[in-house]
PDB file of N, CA and C in Angstrom:
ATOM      1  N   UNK A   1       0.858  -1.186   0.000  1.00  0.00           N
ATOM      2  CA  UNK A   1       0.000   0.000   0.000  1.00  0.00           C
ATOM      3  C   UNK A   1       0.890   1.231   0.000  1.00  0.00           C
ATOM      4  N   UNK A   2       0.730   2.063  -0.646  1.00  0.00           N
ATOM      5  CA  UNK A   2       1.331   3.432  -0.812  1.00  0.00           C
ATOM      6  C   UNK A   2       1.080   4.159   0.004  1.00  0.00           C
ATOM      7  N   UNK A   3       2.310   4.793   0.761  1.00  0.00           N
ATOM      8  CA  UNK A   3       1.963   6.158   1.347  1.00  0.00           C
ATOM      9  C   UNK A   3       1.287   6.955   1.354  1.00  0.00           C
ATOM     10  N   UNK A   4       1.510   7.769   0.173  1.00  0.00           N
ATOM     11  CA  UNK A   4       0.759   8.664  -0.388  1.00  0.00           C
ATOM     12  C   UNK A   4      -0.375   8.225  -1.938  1.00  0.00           C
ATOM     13  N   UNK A   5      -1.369   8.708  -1.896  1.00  0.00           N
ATOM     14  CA  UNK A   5      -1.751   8.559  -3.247  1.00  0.00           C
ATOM     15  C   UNK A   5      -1.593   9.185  -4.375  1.00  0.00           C
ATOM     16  N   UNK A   6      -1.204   9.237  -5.351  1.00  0.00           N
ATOM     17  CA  UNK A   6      -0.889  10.180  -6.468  1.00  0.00           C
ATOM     18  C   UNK A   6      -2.354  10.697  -6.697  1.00  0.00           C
ATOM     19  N   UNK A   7      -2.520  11.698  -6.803  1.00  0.00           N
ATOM     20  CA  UNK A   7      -3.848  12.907  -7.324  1.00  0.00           C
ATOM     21  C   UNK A   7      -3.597  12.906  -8.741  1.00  0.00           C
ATOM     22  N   UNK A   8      -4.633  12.092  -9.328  1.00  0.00           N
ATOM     23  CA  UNK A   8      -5.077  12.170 -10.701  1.00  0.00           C
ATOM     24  C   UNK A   8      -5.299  13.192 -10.790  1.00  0.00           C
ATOM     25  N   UNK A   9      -6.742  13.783 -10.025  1.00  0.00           N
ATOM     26  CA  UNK A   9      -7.909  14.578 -10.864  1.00  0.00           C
ATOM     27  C   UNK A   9      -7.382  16.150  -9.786  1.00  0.00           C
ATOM     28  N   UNK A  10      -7.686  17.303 -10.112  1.00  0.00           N
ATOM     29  CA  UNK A  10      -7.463  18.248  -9.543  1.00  0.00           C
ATOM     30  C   UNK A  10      -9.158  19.202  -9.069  1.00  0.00           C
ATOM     31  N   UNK A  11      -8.652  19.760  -8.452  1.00  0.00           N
ATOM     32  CA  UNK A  11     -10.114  20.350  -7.799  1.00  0.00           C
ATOM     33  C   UNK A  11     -10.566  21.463  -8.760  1.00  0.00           C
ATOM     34  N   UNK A  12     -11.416  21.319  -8.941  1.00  0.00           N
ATOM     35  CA  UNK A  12     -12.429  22.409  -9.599  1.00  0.00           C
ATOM     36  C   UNK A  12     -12.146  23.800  -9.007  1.00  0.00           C
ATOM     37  N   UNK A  13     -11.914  24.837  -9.515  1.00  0.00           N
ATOM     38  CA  UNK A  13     -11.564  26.065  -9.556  1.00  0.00           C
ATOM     39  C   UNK A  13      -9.801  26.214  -8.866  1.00  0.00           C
ATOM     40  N   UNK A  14      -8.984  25.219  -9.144  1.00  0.00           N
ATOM     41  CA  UNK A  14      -7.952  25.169  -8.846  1.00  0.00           C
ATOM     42  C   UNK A  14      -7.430  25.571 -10.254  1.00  0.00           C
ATOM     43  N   UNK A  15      -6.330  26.441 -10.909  1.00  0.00           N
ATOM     44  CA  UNK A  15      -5.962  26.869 -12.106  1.00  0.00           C
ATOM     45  C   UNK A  15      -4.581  26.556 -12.424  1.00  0.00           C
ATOM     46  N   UNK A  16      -3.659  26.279 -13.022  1.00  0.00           N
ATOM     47  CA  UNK A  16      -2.420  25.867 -13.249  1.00  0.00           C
ATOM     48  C   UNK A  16      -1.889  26.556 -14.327  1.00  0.00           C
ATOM     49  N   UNK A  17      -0.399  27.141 -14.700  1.00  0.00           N
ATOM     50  CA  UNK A  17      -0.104  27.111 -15.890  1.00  0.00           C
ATOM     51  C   UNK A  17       0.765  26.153 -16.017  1.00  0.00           C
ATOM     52  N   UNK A  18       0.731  26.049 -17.226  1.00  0.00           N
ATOM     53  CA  UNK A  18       1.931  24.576 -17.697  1.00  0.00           C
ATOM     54  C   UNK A  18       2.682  25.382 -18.778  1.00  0.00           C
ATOM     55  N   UNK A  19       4.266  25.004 -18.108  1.00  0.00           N
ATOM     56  CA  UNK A  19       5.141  25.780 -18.401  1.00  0.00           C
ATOM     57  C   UNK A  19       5.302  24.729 -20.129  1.00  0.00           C
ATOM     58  N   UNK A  20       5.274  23.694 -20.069  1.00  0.00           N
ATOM     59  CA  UNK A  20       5.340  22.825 -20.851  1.00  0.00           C
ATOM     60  C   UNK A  20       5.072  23.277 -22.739  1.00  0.00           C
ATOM     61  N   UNK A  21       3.480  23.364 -22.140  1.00  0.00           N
ATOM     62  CA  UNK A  21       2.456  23.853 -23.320  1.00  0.00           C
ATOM     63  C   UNK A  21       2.110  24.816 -23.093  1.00  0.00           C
ATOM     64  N   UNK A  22       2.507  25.536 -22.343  1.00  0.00           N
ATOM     65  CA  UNK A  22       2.027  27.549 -22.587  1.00  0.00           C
ATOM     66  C   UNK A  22       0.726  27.956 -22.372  1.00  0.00           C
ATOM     67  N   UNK A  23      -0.125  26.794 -21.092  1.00  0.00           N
ATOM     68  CA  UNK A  23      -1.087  26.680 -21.653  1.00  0.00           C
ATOM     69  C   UNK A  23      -2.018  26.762 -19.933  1.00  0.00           C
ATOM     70  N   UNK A  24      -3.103  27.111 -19.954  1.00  0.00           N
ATOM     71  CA  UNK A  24      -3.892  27.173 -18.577  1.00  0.00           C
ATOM     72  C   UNK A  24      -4.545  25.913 -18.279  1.00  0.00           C
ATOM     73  N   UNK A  25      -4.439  25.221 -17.691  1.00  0.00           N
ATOM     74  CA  UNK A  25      -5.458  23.726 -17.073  1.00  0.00           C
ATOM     75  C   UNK A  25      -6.131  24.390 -15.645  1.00  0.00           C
ATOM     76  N   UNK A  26      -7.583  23.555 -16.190  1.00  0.00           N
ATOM     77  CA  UNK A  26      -7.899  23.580 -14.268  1.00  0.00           C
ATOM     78  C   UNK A  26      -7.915  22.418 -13.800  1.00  0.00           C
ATOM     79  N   UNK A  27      -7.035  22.592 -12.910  1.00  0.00           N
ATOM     80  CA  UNK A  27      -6.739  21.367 -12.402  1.00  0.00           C
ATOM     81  C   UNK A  27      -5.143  20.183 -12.783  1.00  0.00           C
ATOM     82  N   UNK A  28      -4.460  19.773 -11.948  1.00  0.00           N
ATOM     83  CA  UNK A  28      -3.007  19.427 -12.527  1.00  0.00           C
ATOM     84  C   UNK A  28      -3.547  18.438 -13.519  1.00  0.00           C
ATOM     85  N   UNK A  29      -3.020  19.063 -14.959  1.00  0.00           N
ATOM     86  CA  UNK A  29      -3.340  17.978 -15.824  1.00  0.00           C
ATOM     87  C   UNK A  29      -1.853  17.624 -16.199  1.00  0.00           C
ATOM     88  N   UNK A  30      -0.455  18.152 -15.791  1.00  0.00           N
ATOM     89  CA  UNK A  30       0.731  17.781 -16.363  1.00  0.00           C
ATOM     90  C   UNK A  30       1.417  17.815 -15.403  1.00  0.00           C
ATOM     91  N   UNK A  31       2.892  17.201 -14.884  1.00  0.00           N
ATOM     92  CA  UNK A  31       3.162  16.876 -14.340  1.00  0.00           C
ATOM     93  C   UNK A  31       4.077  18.359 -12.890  1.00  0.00           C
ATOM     94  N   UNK A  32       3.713  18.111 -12.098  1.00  0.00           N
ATOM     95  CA  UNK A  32       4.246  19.252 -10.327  1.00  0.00           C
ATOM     96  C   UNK A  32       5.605  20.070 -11.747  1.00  0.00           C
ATOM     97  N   UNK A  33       6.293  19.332 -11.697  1.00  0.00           N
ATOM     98  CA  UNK A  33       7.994  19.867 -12.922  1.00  0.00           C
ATOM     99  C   UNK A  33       7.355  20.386 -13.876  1.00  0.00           C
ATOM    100  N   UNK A  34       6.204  20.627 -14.518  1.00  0.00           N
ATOM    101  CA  UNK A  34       6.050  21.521 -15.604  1.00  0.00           C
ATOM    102  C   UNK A  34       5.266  22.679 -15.602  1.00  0.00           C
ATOM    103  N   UNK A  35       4.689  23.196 -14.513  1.00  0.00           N
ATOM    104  CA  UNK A  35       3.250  24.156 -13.963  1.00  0.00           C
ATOM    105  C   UNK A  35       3.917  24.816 -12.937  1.00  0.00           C
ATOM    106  N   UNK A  36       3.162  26.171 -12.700  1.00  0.00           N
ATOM    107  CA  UNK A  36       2.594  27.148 -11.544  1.00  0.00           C
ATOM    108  C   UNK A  36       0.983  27.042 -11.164  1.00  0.00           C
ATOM    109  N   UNK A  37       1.033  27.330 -10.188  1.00  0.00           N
ATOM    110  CA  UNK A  37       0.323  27.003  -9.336  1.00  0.00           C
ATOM    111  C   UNK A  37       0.254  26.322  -8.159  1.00  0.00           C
ATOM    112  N   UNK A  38      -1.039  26.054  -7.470  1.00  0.00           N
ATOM    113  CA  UNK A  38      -2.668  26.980  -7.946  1.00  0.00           C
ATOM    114  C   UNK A  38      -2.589  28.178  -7.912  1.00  0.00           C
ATOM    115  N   UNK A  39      -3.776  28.538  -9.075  1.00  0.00           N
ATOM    116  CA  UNK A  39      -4.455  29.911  -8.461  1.00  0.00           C
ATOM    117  C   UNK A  39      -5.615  30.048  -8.544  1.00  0.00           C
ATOM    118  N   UNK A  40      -6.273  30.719  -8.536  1.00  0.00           N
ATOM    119  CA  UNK A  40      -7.778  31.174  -7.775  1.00  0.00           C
ATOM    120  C   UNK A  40      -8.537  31.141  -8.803  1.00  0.00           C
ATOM    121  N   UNK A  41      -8.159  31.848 -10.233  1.00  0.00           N
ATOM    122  CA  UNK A  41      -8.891  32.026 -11.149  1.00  0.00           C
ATOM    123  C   UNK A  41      -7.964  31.592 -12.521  1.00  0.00           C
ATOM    124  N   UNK A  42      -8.673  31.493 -13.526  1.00  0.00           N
ATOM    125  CA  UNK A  42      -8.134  31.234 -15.035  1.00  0.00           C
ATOM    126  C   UNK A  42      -7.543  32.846 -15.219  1.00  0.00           C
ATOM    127  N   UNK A  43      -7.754  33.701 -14.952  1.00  0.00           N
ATOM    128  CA  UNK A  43      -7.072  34.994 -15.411  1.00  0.00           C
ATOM    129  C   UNK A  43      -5.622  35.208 -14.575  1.00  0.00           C
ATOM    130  N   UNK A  44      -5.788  34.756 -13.296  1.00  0.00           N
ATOM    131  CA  UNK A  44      -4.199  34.673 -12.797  1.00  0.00           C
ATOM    132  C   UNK A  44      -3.870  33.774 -13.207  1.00  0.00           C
ATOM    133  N   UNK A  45      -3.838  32.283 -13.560  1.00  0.00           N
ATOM    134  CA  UNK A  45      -3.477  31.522 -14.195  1.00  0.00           C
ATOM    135  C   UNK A  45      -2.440  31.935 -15.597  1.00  0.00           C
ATOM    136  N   UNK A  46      -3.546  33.158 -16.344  1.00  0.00           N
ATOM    137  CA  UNK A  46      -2.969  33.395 -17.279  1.00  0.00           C
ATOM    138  C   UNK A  46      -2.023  33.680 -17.938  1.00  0.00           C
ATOM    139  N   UNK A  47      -1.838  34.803 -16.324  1.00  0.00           N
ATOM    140  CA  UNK A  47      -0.534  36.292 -16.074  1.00  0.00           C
ATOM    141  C   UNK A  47       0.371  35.326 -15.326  1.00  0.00           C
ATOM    142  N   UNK A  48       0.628  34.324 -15.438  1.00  0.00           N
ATOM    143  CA  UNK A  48       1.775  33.574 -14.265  1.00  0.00           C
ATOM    144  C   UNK A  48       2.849  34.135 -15.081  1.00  0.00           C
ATOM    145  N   UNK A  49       3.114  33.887 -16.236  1.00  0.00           N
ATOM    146  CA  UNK A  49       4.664  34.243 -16.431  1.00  0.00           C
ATOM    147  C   UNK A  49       4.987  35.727 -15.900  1.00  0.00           C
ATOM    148  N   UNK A  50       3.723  36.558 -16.385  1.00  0.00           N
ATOM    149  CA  UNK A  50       4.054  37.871 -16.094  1.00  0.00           C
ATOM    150  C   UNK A  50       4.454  38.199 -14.435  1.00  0.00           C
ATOM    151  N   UNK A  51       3.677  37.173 -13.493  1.00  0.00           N
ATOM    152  CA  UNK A  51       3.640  37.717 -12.432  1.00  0.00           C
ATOM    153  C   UNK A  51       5.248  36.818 -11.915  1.00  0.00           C
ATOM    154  N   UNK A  52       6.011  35.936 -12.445  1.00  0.00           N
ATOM    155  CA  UNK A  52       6.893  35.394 -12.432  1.00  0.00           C
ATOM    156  C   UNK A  52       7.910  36.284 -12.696  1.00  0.00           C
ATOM    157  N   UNK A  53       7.538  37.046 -14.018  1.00  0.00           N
ATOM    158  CA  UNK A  53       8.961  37.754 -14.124  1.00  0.00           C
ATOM    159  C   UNK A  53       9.190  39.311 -13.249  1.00  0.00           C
ATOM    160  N   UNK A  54       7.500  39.962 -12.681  1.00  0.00           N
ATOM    161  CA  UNK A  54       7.857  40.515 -11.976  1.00  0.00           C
ATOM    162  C   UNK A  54       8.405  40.319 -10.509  1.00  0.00           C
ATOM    163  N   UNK A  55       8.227  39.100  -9.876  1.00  0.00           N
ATOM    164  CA  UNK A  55       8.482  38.602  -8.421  1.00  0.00           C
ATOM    165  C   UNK A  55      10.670  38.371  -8.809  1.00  0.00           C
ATOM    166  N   UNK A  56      10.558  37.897  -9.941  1.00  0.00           N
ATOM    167  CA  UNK A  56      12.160  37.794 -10.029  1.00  0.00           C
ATOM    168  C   UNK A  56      12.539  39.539  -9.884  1.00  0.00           C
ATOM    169  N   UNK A  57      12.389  40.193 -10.694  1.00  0.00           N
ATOM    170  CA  UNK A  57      13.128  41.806 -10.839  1.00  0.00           C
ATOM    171  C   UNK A  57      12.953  41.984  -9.421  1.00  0.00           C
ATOM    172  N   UNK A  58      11.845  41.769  -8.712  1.00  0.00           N
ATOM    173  CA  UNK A  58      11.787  42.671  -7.604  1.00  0.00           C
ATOM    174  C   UNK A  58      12.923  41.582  -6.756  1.00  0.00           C
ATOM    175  N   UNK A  59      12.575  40.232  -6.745  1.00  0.00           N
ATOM    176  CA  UNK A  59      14.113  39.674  -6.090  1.00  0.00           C
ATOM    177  C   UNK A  59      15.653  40.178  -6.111  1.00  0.00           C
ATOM    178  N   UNK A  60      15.408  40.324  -7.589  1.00  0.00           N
ATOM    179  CA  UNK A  60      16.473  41.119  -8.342  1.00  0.00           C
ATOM    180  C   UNK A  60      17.362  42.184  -7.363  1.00  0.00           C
ATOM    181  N   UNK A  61      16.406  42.849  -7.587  1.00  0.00           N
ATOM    182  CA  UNK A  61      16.604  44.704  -6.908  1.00  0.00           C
ATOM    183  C   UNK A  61      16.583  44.399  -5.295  1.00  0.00           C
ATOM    184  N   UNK A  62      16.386  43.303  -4.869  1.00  0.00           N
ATOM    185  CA  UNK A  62      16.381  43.574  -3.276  1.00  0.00           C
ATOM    186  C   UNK A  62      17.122  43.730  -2.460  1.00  0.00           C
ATOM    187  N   UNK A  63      17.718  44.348  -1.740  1.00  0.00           N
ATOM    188  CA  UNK A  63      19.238  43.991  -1.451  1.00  0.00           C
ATOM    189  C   UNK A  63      19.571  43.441  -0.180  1.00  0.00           C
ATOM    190  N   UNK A  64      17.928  42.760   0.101  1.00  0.00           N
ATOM    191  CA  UNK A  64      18.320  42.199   1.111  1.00  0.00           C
ATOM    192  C   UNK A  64      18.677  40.699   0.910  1.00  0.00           C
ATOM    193  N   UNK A  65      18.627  40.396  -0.509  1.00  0.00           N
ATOM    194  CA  UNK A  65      19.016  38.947  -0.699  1.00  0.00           C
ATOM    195  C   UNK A  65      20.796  39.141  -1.098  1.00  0.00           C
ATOM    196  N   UNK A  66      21.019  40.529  -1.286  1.00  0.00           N
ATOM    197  CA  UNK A  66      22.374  40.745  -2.093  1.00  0.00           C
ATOM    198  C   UNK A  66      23.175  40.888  -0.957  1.00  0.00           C
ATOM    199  N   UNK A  67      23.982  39.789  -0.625  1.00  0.00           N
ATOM    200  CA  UNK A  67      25.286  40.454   0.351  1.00  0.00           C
ATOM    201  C   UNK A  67      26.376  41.082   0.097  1.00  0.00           C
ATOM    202  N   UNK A  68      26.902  41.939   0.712  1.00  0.00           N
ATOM    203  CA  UNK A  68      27.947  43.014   0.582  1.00  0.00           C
ATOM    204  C   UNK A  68      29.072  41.692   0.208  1.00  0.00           C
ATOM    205  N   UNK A  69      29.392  41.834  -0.792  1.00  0.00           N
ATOM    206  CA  UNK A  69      31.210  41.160  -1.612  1.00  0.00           C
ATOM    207  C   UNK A  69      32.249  41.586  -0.318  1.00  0.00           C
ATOM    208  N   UNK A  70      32.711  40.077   0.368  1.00  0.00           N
ATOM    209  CA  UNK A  70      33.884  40.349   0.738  1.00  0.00           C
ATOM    210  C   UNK A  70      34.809  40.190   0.551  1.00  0.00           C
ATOM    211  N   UNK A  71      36.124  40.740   0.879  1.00  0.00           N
ATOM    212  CA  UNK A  71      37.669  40.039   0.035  1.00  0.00           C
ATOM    213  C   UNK A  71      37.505  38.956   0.426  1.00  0.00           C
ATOM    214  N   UNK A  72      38.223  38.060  -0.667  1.00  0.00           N
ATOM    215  CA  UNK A  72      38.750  36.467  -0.304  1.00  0.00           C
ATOM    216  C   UNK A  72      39.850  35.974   0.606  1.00  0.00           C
ATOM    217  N   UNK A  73      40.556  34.992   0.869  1.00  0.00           N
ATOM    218  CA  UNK A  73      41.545  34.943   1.306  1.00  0.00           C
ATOM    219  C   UNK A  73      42.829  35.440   0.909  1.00  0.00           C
ATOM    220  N   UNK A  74      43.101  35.845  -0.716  1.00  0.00           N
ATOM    221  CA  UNK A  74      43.959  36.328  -1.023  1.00  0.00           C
ATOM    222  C   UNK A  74      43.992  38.129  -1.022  1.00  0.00           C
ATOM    223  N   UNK A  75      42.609  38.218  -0.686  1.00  0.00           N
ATOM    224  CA  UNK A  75      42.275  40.503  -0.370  1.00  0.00           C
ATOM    225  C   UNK A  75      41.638  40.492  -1.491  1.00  0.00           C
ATOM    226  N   UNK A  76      41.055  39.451  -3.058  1.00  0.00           N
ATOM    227  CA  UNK A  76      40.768  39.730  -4.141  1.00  0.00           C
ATOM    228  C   UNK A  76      39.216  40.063  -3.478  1.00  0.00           C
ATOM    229  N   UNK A  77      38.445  40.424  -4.441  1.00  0.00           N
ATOM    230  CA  UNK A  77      36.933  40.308  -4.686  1.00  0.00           C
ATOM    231  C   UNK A  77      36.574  39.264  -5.138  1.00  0.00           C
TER     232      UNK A  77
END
């Protein structure tokens, strides 16, 4: 008997994009490695890349993920 069960079917108003096929499912129709998600609606579903590439820039620009460069052991950068 299995641990866990693998989830065929996905819940109704659950939204996915699939990075795969470029494409909106409701519900995981392709595999956890190829999708974003959930989301709430087919219209955020839609904007995932968009809202992907803005969550990176703003990672980007943060500087609280950026640590100050220290010399190495030799004094280099």
């Amino acid at each position: 008997m299995p641990l866990f069960k693998k989830r065929t079917a996905g819940k109704p108003g659950e939204w996915f994009y699939c990075l795969e096929h470029g494409t909106v499912e409701e519900g995981p129709e392709c595999p956890a490695k190829d999708r974003f998600g959930p989301y709430a609606s087919r219209e955020e579903a839609q904007h995932a890349m968009d809202t992907a590439r803005e969550r990176n820039l703003q990672w980007e620009n943060d500087p609280r993920w950026h640590d100050a460069q220290t010399p190495d052991a030799d004094g280099d950068r």
